[in-house]
PDB file of N, CA and C in Angstrom:
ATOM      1  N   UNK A   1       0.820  -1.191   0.000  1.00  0.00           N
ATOM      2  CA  UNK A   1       0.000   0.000   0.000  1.00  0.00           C
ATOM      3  C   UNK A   1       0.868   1.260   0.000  1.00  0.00           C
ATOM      4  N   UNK A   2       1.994   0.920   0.820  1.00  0.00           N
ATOM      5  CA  UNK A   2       3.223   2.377   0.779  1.00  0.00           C
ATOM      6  C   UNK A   2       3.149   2.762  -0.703  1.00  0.00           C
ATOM      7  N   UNK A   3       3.676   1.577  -1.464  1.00  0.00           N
ATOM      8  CA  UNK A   3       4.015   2.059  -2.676  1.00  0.00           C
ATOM      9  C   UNK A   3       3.135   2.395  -3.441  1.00  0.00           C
ATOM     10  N   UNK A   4       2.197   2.123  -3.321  1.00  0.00           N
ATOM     11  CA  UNK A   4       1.117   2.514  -4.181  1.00  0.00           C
ATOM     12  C   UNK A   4       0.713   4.417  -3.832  1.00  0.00           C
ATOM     13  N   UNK A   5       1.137   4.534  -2.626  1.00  0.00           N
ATOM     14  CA  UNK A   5       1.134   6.107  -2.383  1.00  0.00           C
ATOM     15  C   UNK A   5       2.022   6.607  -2.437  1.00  0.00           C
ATOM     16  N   UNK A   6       3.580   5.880  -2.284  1.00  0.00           N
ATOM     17  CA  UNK A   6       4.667   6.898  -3.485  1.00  0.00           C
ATOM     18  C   UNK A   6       4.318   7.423  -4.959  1.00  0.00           C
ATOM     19  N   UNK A   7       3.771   6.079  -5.263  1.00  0.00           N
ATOM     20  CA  UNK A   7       3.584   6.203  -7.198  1.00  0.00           C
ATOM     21  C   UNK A   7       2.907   6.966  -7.299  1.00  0.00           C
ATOM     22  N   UNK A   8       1.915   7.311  -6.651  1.00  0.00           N
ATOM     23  CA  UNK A   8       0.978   8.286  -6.989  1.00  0.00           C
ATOM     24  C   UNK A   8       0.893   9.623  -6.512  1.00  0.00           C
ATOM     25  N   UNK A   9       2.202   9.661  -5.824  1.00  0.00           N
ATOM     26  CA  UNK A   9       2.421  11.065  -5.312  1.00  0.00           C
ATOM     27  C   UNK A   9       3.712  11.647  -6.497  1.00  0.00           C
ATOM     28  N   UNK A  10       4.102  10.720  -6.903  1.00  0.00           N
ATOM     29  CA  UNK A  10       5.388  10.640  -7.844  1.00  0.00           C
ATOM     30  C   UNK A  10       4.495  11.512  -9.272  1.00  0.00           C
ATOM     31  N   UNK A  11       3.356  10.326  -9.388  1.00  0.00           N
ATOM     32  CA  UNK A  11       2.833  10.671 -10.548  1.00  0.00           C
ATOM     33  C   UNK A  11       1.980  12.087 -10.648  1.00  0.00           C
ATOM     34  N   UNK A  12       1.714  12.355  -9.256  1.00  0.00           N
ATOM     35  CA  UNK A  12       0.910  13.319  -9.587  1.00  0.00           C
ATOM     36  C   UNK A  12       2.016  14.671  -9.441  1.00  0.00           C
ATOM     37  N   UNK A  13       3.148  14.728  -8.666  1.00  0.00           N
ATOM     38  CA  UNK A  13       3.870  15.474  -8.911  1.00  0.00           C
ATOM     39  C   UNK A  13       4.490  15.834 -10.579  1.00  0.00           C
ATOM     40  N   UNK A  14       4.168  14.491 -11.343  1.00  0.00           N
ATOM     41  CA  UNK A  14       4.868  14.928 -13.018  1.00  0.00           C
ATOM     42  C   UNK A  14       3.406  15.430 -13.632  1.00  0.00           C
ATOM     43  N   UNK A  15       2.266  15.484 -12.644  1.00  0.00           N
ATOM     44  CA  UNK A  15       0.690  16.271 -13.777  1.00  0.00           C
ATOM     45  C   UNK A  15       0.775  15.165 -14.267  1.00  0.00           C
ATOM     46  N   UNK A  16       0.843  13.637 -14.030  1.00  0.00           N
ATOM     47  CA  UNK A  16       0.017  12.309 -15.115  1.00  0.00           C
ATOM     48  C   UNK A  16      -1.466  12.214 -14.690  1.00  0.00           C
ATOM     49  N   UNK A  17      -2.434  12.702 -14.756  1.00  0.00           N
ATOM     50  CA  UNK A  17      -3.745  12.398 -13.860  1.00  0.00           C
ATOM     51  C   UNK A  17      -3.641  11.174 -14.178  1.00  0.00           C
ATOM     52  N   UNK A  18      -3.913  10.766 -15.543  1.00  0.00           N
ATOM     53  CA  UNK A  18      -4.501   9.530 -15.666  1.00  0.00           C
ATOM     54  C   UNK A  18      -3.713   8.082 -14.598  1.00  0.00           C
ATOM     55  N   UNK A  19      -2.424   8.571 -14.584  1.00  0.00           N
ATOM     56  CA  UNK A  19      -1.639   7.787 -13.275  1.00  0.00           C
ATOM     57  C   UNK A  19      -2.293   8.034 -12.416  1.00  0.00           C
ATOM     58  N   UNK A  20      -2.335   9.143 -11.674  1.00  0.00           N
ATOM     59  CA  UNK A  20      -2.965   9.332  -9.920  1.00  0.00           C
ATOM     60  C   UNK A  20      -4.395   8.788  -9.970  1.00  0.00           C
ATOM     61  N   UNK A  21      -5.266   8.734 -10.557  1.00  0.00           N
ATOM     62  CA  UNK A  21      -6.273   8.248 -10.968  1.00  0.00           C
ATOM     63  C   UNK A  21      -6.649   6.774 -11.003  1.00  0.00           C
ATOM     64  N   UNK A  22      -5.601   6.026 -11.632  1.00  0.00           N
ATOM     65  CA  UNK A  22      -5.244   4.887 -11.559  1.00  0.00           C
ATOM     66  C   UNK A  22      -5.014   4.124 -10.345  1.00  0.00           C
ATOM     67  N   UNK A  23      -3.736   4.989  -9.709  1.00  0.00           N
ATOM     68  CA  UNK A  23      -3.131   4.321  -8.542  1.00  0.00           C
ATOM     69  C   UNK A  23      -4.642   4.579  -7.076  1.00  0.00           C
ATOM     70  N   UNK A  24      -4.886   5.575  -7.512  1.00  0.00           N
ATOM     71  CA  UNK A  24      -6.015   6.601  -6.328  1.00  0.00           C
ATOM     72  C   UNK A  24      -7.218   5.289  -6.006  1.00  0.00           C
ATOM     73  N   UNK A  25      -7.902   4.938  -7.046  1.00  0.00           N
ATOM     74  CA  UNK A  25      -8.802   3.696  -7.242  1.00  0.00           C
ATOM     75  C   UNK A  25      -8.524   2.582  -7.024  1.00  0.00           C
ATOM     76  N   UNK A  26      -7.067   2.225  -7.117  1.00  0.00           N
ATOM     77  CA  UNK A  26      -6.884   0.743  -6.521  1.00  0.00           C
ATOM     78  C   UNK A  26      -6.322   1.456  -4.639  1.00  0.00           C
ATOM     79  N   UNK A  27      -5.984   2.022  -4.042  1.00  0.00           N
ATOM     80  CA  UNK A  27      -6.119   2.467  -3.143  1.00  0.00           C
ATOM     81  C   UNK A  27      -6.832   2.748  -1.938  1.00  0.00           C
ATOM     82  N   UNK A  28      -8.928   3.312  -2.906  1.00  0.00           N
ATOM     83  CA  UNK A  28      -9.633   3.289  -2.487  1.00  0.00           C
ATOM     84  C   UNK A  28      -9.825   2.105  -2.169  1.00  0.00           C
ATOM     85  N   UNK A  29      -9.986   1.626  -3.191  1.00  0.00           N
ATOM     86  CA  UNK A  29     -10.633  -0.310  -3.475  1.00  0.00           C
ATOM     87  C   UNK A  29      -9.827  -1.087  -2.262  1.00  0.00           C
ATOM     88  N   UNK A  30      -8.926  -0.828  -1.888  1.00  0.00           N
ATOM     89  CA  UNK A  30      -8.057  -1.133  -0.417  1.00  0.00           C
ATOM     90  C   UNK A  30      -8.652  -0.831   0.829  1.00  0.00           C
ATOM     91  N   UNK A  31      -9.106   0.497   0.993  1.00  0.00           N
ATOM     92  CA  UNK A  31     -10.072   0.581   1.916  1.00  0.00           C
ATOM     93  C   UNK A  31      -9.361   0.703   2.810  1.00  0.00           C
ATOM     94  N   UNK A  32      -7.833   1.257   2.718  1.00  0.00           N
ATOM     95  CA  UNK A  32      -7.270   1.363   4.322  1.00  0.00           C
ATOM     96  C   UNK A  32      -6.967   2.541   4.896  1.00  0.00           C
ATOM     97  N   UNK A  33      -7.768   2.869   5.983  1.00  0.00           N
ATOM     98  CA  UNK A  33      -8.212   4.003   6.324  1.00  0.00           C
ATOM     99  C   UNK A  33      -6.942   5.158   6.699  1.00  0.00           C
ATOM    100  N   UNK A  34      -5.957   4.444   6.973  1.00  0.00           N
ATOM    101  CA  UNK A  34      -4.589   5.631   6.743  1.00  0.00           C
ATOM    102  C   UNK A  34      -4.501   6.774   5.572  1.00  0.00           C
ATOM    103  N   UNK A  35      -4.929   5.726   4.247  1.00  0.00           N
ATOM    104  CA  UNK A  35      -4.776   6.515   3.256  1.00  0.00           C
ATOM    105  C   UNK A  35      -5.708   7.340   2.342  1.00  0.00           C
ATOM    106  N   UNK A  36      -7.259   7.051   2.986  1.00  0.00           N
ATOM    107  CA  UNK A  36      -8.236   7.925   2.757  1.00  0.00           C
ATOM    108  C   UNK A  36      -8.516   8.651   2.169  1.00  0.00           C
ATOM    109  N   UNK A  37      -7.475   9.822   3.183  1.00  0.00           N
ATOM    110  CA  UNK A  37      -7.269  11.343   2.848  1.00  0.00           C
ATOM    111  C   UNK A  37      -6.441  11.456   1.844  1.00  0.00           C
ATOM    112  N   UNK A  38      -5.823  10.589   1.894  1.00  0.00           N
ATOM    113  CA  UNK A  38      -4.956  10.801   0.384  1.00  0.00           C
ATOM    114  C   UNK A  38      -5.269  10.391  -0.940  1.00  0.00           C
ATOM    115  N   UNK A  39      -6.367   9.357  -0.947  1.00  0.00           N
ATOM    116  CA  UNK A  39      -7.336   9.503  -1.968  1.00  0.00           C
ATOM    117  C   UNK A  39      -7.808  10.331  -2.410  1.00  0.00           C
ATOM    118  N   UNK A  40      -8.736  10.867  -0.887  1.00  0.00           N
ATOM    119  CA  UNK A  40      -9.186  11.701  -1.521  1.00  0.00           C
ATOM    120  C   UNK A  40      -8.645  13.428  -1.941  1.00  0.00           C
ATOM    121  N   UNK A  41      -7.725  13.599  -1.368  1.00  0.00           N
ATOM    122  CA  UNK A  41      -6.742  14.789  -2.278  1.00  0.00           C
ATOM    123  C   UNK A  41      -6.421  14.738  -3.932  1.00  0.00           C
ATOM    124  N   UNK A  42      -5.808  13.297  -3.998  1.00  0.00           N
ATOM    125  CA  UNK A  42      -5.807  12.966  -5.262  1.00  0.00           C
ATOM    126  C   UNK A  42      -7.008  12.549  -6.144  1.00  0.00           C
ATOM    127  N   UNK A  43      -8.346  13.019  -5.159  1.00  0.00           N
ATOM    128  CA  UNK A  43      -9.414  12.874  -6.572  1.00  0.00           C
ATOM    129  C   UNK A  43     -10.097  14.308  -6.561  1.00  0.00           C
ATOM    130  N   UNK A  44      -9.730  15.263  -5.289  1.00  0.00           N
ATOM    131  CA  UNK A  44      -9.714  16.816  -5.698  1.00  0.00           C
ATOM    132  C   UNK A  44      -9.000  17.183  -6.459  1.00  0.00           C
ATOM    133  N   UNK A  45      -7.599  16.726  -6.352  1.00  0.00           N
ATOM    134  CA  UNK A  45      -6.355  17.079  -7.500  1.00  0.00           C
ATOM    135  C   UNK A  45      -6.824  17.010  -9.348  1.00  0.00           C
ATOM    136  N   UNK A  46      -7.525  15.812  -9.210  1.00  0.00           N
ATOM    137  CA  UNK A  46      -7.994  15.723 -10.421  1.00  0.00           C
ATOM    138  C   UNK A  46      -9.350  16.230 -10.622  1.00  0.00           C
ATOM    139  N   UNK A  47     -10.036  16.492  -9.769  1.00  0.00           N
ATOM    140  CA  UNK A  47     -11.129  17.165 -10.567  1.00  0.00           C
ATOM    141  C   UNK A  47     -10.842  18.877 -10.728  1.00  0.00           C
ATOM    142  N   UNK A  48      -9.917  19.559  -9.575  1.00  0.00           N
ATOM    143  CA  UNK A  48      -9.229  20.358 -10.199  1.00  0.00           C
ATOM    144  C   UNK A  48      -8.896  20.380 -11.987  1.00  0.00           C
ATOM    145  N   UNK A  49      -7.776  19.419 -11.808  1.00  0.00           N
ATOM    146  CA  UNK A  49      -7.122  19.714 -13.505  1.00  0.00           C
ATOM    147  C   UNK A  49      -8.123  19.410 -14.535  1.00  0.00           C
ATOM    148  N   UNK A  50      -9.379  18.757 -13.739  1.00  0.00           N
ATOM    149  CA  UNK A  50     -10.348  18.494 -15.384  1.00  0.00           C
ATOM    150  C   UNK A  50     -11.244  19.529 -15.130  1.00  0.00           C
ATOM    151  N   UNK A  51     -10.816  20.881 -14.547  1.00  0.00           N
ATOM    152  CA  UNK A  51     -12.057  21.698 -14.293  1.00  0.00           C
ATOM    153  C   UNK A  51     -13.446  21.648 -13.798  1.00  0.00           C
ATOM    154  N   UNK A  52     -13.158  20.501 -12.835  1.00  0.00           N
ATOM    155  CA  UNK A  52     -15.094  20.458 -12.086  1.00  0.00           C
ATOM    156  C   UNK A  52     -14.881  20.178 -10.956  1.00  0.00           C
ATOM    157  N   UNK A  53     -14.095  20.990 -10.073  1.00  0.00           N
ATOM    158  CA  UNK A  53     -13.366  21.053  -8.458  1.00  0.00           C
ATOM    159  C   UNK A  53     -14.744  21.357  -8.069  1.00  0.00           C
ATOM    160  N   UNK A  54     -14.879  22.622  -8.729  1.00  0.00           N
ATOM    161  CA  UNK A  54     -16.258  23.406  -7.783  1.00  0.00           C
ATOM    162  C   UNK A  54     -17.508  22.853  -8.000  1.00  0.00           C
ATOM    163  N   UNK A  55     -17.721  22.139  -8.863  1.00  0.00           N
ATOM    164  CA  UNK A  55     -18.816  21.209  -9.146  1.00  0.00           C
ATOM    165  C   UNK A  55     -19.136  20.220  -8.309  1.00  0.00           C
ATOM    166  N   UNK A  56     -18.190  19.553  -8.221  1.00  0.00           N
ATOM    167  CA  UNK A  56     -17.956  18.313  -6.940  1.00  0.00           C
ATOM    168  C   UNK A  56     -17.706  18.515  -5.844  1.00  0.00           C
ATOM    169  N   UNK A  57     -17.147  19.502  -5.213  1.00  0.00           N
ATOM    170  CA  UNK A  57     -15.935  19.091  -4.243  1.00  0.00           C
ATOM    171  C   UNK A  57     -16.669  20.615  -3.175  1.00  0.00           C
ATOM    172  N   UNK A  58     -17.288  21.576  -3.700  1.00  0.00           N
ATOM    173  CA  UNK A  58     -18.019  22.585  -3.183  1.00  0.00           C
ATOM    174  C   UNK A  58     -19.596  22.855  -3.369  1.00  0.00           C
ATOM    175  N   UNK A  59     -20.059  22.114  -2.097  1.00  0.00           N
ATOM    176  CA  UNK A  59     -21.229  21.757  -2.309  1.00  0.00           C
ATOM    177  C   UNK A  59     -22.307  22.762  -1.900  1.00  0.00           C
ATOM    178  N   UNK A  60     -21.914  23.718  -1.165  1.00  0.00           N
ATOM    179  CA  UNK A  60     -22.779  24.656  -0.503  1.00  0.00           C
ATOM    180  C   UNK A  60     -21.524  26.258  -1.054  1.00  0.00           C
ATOM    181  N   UNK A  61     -22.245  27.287  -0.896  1.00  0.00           N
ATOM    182  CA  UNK A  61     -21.717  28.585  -0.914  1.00  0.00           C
ATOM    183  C   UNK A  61     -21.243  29.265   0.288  1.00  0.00           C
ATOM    184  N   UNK A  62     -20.941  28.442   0.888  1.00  0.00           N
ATOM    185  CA  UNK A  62     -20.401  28.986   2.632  1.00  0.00           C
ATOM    186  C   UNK A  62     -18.697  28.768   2.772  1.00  0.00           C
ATOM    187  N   UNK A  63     -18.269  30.301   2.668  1.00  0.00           N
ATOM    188  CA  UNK A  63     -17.166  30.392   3.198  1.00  0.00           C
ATOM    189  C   UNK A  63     -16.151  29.656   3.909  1.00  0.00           C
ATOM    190  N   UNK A  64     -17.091  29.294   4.885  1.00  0.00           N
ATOM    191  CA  UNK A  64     -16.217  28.540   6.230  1.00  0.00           C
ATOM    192  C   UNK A  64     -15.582  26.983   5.545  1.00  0.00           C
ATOM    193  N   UNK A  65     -16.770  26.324   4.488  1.00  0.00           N
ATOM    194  CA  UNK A  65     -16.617  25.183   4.059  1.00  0.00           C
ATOM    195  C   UNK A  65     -15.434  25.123   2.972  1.00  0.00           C
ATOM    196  N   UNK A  66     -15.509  26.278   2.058  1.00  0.00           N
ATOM    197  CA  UNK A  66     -14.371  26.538   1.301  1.00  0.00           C
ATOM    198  C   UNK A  66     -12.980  26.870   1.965  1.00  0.00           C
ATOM    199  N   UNK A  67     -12.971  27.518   3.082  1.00  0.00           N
ATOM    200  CA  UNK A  67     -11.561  27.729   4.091  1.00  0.00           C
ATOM    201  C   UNK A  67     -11.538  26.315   4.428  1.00  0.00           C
ATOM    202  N   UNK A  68     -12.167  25.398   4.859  1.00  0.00           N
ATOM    203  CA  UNK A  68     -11.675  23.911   5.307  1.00  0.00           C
ATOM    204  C   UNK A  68     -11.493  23.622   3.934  1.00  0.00           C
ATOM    205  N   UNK A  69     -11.560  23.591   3.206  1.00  0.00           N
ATOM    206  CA  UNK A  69     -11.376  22.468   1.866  1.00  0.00           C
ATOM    207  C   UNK A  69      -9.938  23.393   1.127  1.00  0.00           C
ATOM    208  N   UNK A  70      -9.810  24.292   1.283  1.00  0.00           N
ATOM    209  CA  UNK A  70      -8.486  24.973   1.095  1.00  0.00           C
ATOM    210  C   UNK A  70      -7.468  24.529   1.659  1.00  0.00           C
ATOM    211  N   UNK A  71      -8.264  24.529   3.383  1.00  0.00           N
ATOM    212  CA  UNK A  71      -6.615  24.195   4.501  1.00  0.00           C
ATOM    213  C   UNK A  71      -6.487  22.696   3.982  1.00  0.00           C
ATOM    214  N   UNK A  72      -7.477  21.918   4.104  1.00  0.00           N
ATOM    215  CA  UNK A  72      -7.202  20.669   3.909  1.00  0.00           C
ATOM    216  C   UNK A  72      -6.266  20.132   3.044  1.00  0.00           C
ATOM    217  N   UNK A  73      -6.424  20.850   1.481  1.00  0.00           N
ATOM    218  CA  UNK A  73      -5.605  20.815   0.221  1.00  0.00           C
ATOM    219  C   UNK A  73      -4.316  21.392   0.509  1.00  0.00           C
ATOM    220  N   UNK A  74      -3.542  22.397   1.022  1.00  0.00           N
ATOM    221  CA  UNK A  74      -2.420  22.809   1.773  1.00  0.00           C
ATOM    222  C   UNK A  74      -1.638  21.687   2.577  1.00  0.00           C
ATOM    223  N   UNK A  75      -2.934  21.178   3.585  1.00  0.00           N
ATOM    224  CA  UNK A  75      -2.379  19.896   4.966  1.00  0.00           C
ATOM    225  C   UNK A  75      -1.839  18.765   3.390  1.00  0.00           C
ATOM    226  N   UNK A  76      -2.552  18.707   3.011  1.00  0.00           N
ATOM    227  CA  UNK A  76      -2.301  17.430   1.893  1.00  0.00           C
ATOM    228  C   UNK A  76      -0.889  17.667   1.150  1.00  0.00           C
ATOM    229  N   UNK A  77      -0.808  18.948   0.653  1.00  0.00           N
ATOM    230  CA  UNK A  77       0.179  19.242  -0.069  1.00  0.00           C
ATOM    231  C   UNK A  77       1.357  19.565   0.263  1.00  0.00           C
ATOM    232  N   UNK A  78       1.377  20.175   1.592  1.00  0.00           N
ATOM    233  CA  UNK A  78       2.485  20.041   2.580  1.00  0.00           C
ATOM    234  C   UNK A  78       3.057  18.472   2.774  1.00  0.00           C
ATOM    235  N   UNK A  79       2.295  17.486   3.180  1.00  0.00           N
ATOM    236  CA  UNK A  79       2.906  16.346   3.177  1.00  0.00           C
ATOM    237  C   UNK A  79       3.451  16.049   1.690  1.00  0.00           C
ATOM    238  N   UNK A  80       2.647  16.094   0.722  1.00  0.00           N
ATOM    239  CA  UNK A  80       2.867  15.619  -0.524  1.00  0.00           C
ATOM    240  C   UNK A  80       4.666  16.478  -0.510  1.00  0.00           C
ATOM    241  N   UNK A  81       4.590  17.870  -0.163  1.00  0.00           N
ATOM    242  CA  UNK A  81       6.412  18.017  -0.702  1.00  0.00           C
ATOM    243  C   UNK A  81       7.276  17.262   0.356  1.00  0.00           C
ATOM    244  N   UNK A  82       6.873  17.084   1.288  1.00  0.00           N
ATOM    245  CA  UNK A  82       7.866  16.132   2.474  1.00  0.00           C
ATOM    246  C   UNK A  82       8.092  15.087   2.309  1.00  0.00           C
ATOM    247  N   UNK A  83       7.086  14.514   1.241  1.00  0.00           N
ATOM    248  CA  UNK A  83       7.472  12.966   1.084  1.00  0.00           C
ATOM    249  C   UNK A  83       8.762  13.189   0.203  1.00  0.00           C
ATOM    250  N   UNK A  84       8.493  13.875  -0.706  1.00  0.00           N
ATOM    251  CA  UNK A  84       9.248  14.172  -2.030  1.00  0.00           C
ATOM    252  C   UNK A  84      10.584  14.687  -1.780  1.00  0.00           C
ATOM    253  N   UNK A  85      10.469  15.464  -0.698  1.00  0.00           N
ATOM    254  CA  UNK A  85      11.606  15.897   0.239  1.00  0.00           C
ATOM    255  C   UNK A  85      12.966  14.683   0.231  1.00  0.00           C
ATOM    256  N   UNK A  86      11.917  13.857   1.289  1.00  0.00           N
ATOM    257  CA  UNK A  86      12.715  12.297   1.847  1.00  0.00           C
ATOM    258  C   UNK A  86      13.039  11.478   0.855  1.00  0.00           C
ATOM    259  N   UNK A  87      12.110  11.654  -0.572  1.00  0.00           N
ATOM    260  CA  UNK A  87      12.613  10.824  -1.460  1.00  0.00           C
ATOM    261  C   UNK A  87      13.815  11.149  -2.123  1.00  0.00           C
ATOM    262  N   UNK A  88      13.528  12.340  -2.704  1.00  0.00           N
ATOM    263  CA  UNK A  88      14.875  13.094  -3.265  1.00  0.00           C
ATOM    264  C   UNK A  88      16.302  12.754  -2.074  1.00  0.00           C
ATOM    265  N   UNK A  89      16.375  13.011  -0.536  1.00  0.00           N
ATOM    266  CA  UNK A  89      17.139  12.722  -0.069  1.00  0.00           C
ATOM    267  C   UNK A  89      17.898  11.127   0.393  1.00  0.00           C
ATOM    268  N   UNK A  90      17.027  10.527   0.109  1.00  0.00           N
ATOM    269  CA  UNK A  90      17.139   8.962  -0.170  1.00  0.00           C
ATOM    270  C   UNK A  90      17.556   8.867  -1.522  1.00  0.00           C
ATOM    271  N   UNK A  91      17.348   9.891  -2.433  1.00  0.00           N
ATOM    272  CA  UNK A  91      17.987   9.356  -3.488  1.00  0.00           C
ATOM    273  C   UNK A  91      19.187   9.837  -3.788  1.00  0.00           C
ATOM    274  N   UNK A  92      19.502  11.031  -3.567  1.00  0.00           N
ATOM    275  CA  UNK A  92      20.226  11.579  -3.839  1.00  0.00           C
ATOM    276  C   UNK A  92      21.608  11.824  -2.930  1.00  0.00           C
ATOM    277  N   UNK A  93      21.021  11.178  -1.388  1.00  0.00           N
ATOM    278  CA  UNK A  93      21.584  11.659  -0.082  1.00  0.00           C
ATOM    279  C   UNK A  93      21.812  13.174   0.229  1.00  0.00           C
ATOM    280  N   UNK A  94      22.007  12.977   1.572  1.00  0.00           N
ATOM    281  CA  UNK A  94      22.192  14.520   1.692  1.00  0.00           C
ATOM    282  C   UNK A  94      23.332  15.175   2.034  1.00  0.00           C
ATOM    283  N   UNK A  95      22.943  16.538   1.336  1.00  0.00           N
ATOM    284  CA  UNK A  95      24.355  17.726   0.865  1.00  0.00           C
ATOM    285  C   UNK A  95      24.831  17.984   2.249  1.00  0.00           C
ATOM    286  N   UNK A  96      26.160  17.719   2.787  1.00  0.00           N
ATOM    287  CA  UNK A  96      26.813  18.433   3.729  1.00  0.00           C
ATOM    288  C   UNK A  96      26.857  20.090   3.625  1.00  0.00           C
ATOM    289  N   UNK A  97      26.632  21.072   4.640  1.00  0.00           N
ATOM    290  CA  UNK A  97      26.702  22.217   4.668  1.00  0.00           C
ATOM    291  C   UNK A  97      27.664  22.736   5.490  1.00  0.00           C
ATOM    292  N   UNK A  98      29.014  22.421   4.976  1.00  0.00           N
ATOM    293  CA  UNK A  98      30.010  22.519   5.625  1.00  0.00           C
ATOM    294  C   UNK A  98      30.725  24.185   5.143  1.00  0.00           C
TER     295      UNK A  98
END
């Protein structure tokens, strides 16, 4: 299941929807509640890029609901660069700042 939420943090970092999309659904279909939220980011992510965020994803005209669904996408995306962080430094190791 890890890997299945690297790949799809991988993929959605290169803009492949049709990857995050992919990986996002066998994920759900897993049903394991750690990764949920990260489904479901990656199926705001994509209804973002296909233009029907606000269609789906904003169901009422209330402020307060749009500030949670903002922070939420931030909380998500903050992790999303930390993973990417650790990966890059696992891959690359890290730069002495000597």
């Amino acid at each position: 299941m890890r890997c299945l939420n690297v790949l799809s943090l991988v993929y959605r970092r290169r803009g492949q929807v049709e990857e995050v999309q992919r990986y996002a659904s066998r994920m759900q279909a897993m049903q394991a509640p750690e990764y949920l939220g990260v489904v479901k980011a990656h199926q705001a992510w994509i209804a973002w890029r296909a233009g029907t965020y606000a269609k789906n994803y904003i169901t009422e005209p209330r402020s307060d609901i749009l500030i949670m669904q903002v922070v939420g996408n931030i909380v998500e995306g903050a992790k999303f660069i930390c993973v990417m962080r650790v990966l890059s430094l696992l891959r690359y190791g890290a730069k002495s700042h000597s």
